[in-house]
Protein backbone atom coordinates (compact mmCIF):
# COMPACT_ATOMS: atom_id res chain seq x y z
CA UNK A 1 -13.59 -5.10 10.32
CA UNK A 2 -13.22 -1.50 11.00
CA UNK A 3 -16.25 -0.48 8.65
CA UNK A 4 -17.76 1.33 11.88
CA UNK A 5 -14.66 4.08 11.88
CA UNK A 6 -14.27 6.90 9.77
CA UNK A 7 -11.74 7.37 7.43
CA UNK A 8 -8.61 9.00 9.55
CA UNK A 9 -6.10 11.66 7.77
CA UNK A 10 -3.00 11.15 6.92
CA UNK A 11 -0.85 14.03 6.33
CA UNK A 12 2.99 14.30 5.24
CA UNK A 13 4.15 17.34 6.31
CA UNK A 14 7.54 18.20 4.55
CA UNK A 15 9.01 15.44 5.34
CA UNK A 16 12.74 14.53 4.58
CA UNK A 17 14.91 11.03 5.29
CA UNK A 18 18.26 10.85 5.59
CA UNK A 19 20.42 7.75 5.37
CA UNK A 20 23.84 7.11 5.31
CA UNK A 21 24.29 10.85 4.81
CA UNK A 22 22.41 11.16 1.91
CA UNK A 23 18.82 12.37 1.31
CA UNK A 24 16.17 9.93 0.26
CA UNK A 25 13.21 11.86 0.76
CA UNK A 26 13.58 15.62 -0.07
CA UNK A 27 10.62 17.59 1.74
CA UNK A 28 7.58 15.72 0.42
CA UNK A 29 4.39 16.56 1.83
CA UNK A 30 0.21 15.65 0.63
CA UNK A 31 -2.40 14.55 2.69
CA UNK A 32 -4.79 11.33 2.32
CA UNK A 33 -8.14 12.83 1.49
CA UNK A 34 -9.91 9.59 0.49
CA UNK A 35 -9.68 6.05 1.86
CA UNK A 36 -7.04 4.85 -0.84
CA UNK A 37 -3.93 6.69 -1.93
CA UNK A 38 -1.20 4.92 -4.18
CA UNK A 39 2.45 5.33 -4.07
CA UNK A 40 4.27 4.97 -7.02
CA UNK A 41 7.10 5.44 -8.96
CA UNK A 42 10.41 4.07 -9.90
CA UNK A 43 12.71 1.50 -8.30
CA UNK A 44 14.79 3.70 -5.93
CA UNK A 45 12.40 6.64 -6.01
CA UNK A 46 11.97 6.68 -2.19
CA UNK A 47 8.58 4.81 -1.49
CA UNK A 48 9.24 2.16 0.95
CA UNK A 49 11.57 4.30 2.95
CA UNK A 50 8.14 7.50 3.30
CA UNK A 51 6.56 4.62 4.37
CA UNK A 52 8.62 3.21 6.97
CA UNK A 53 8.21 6.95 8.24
CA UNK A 54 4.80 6.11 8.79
CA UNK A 55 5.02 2.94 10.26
CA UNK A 56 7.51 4.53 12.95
CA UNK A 57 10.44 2.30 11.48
CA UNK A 58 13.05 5.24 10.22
CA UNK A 59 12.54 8.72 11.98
CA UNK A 60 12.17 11.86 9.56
CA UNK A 61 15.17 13.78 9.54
CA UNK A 62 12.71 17.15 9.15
CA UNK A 63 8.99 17.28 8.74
CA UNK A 64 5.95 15.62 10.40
CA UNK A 65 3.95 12.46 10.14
CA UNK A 66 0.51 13.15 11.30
CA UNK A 67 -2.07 10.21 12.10
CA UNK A 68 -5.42 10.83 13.33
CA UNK A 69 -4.34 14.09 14.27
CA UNK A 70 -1.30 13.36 16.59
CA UNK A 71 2.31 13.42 15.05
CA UNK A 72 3.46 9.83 15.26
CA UNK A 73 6.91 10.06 16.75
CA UNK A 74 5.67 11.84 19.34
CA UNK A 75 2.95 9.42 20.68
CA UNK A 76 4.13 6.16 22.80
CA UNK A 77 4.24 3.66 20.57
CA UNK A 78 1.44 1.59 21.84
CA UNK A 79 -0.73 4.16 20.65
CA UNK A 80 1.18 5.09 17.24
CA UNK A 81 0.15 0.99 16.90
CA UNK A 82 -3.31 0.92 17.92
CA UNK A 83 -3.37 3.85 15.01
CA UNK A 84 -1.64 2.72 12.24
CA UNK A 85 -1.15 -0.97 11.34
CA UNK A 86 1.23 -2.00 8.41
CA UNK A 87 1.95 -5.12 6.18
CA UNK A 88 5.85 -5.16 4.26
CA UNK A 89 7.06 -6.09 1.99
CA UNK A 90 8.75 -10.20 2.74
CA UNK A 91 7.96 -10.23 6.48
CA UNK A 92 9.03 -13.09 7.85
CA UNK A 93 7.18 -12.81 11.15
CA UNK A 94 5.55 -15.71 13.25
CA UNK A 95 6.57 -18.20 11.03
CA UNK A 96 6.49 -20.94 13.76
CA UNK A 97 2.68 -20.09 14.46
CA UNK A 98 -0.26 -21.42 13.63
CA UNK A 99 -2.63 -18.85 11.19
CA UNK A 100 -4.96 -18.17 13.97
CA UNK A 101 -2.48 -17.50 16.50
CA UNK A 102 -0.45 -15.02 14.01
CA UNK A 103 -3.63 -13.38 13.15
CA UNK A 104 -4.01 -13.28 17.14
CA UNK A 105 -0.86 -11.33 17.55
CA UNK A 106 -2.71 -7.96 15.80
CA UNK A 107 -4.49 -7.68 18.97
CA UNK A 108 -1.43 -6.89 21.24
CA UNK A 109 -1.45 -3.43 20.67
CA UNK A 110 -4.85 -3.17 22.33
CA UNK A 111 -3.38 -5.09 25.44
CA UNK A 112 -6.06 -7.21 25.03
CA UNK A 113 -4.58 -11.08 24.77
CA UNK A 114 -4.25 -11.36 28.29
CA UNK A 115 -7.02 -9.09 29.71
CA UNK A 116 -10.56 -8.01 28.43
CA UNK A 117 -12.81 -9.88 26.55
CA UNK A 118 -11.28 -12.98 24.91
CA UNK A 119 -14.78 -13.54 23.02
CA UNK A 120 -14.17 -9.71 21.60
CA UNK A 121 -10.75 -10.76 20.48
CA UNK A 122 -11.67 -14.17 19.10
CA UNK A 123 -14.48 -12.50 17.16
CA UNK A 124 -12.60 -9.39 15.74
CA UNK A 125 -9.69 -12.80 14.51
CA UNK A 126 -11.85 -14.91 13.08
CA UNK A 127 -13.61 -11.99 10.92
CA UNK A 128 -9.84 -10.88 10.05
CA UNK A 129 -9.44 -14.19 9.04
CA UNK A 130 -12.52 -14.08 6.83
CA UNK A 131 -12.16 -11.12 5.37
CA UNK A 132 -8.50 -12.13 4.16
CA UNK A 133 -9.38 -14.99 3.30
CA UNK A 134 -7.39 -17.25 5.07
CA UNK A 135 -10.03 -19.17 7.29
CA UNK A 136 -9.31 -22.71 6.05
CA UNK A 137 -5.84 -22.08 7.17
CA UNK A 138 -6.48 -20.96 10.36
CA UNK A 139 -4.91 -24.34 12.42
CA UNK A 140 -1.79 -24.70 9.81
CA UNK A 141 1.71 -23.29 10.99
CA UNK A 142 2.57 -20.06 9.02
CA UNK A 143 5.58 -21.74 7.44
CA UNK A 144 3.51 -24.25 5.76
CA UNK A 145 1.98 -21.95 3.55
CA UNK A 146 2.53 -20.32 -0.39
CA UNK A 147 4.33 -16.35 -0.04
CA UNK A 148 1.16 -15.39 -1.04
CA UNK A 149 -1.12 -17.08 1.44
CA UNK A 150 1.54 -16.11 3.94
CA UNK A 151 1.01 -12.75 2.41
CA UNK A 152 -2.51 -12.80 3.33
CA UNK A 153 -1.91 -13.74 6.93
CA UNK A 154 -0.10 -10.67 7.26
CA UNK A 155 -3.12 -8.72 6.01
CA UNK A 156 -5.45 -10.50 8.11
CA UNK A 157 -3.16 -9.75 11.16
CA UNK A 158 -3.37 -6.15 9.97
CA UNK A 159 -6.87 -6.03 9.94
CA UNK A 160 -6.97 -8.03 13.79
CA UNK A 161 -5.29 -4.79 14.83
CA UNK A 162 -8.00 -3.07 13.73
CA UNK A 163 -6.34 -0.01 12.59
CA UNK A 164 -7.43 3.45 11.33
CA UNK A 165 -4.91 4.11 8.71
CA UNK A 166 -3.15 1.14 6.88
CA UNK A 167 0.32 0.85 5.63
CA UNK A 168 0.73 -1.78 2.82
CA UNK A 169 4.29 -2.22 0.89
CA UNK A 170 3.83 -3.64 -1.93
CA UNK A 171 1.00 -6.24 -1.18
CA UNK A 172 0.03 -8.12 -4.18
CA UNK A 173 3.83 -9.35 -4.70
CA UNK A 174 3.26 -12.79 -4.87
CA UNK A 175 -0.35 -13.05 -5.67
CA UNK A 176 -1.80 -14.66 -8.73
CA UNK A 177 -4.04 -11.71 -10.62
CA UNK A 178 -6.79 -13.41 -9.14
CA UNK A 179 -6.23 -12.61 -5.27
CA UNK A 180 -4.27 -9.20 -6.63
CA UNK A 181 -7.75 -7.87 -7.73
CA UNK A 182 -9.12 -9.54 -4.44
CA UNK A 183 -6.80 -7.92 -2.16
CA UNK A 184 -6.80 -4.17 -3.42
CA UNK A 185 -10.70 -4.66 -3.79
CA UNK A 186 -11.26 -5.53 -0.07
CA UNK A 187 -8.51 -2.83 0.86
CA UNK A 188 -10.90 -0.14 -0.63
CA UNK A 189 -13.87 -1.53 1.51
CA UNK A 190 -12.67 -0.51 4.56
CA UNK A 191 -13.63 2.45 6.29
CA UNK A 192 -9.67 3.45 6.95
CA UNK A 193 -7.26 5.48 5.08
CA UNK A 194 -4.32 3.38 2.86
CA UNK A 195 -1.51 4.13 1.95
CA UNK A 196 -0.12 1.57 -0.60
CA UNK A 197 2.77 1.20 -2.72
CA UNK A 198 2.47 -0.39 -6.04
CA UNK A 199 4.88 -1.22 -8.62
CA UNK A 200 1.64 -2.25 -11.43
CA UNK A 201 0.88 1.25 -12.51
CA UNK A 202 -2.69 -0.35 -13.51
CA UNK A 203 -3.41 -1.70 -10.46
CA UNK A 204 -2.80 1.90 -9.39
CA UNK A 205 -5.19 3.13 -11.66
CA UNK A 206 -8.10 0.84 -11.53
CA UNK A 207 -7.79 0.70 -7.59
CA UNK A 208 -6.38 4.14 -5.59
CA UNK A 209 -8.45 7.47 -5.21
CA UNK A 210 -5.70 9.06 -4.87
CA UNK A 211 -2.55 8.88 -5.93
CA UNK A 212 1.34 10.74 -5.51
CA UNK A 213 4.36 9.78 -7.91
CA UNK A 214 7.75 10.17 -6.59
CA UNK A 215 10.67 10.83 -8.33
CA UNK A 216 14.61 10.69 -6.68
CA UNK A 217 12.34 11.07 -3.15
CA UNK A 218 10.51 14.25 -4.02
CA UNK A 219 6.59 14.21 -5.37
CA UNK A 220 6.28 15.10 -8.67
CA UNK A 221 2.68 15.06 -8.77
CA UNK A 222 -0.94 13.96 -6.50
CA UNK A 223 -4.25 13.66 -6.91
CA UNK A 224 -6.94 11.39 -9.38
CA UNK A 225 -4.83 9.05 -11.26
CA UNK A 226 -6.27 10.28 -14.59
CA UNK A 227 -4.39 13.51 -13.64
CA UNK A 228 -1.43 12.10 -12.05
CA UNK A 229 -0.64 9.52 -14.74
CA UNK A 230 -0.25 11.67 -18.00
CA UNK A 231 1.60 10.52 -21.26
CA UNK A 232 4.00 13.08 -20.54
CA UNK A 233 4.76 12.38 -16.99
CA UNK A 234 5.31 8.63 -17.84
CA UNK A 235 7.48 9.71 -20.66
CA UNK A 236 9.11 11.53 -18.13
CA UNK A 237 9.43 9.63 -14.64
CA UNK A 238 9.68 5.55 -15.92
CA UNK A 239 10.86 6.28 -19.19
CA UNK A 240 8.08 4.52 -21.18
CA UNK A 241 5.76 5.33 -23.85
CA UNK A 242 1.88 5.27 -22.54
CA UNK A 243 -1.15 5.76 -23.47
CA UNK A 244 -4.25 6.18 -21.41
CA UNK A 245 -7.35 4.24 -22.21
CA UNK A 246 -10.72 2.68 -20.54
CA UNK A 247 -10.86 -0.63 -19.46
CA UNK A 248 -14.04 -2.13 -21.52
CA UNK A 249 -15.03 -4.32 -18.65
CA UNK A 250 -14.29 -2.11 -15.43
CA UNK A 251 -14.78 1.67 -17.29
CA UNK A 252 -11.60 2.68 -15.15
CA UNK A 253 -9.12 3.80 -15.94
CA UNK A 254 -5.95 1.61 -17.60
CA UNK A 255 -2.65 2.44 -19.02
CA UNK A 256 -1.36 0.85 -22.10
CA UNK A 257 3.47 1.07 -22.52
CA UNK A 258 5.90 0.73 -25.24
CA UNK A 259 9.60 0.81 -24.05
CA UNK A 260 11.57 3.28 -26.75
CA UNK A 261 12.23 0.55 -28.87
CA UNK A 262 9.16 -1.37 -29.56
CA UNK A 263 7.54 2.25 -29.67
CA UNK A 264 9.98 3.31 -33.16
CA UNK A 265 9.38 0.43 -34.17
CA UNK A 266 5.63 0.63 -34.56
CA UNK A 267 6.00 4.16 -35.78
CA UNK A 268 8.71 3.15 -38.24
CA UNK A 269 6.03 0.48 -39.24
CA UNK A 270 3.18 3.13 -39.75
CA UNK A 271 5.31 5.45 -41.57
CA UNK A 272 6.16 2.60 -44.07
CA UNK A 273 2.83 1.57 -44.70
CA UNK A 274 1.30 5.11 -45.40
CA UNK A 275 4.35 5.89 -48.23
CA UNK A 276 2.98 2.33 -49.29
């Protein structure tokens, strides 16, 4: 797909969001040094609203988003889309299409559907298609198909675009674990920077090279996830009990939780059996 690009930069520059008169994203700023960086952290921590700063969907009240070296609300937006492509969370876009035709769409940013090379397009489609996953659906309508096949349409569209940095919102809600560990592995693949939220702290782990953790829209901490996701920090920012351990059949990282309760609990039951 885009395996012939390097990796572009991202970099959040002190960027803050305001909505409604109230401030969602407080000044947060890293860059994207590797191909995939994770953002995590809990519900209302301000994750999908950074990224719709990326995507060009809310403008930054302060601060800069910078793609590939130009700051994205500055560029038209043709460009800002030949750039970045993203997939959100529930889209509900081109539902009355066929597969091939949605995948299709990806290419309007390039101008190219009605001018150019329609073999170039057709080609750069069909391997979208493939690399999604979604070939044998390729002559069904949209709306015919499972959230999470629909789900991989919108990836495969994403990829059509063929797009140096990728925005994905949450996109393993509604897989099976099976096409979860499918998606994220082809995301890391590709020879563009991600940026990827993700509620599965594991998936997190095992898949991101990078990786910032907000907290009430400010970033608490980046980098490796064996340094970003410490006992203590967990503790601290989702309110669990963790411990960090190696996954016998990947070696990567994994994260084992106890909510406050079940946690006691086991103490309680240790404590009982060495007075035993």
């Amino acid at each position: 797909m885009t395996g012939h690009r390097d990796a572009a930069r991202l970099s959040i520059e002190d960027v803050s969001v305001d909505i409604a008169g109230r401030r969602i994203i407080d000044q947060v700023a890293f860059s994207a040094q590797s191909n995939m960086v994770g953002l995590v952290g809990p519900n209302g921590s301000g994750k999908s609203t950074l990224l719709r700063t990326v995507y060009r969907m809310l403008r930054p009240a302060a601060g800069r988003v910078v793609a590939d070296g130009h700051d994205v609300w500055t560029i038209p937006a043709r460009q800002a889309a030949r750039v970045t492509a993203a997939l959100v969370q529930d889209s509900p876009a081109d539902l009355e299409l066929t597969v091939a035709d949605c995948v299709a769409t990806g290419r309007l940013p390039h101008g190219r559907l009605l001018m150019g090379d329609p073999a170039d397009d057709s080609r750069i489609v069909r391997r979208a298609m493939a690399a999604a996953g979604v070939t044998e659906f390729a002559d069904r309508d949209v709306s015919t198909l499972s959230g999470g096949e629909r789900q991989r349409v919108q990836l495969a569209r994403a990829l059509a675009q063929q797009p140096q940095i990728l925005v994905l919102d949450e996109p393993t809600n509604h897989l099976d674990i099976h096409h979860q560990l499918q998606l994220l592995a082809l995301v890391r693949t590709l020879s563009v920077t991600t940026l990827v939220t993700l509620h599965d702290l594991n998936l997190a782990a095992a898949y991101c090279d990078q990786v910032a953790m907000l907290e009430h829209g400010r970033v608490v901490a980046f980098g490796p996830p064996a340094e970003v996701f410490t006992p203590h920090r967990l503790r601290r920012v989702f309110a669990v009990h963790a411990s960090t351990l190696t996954n016998p059949l990947t070696g990567r990282l994994q994260l084992a939780y106890a909510d406050d309760e079940a946690a006691t609990a086991e103490s309680d039951r240790k404590r009982q059996g060495k007075d035993l």
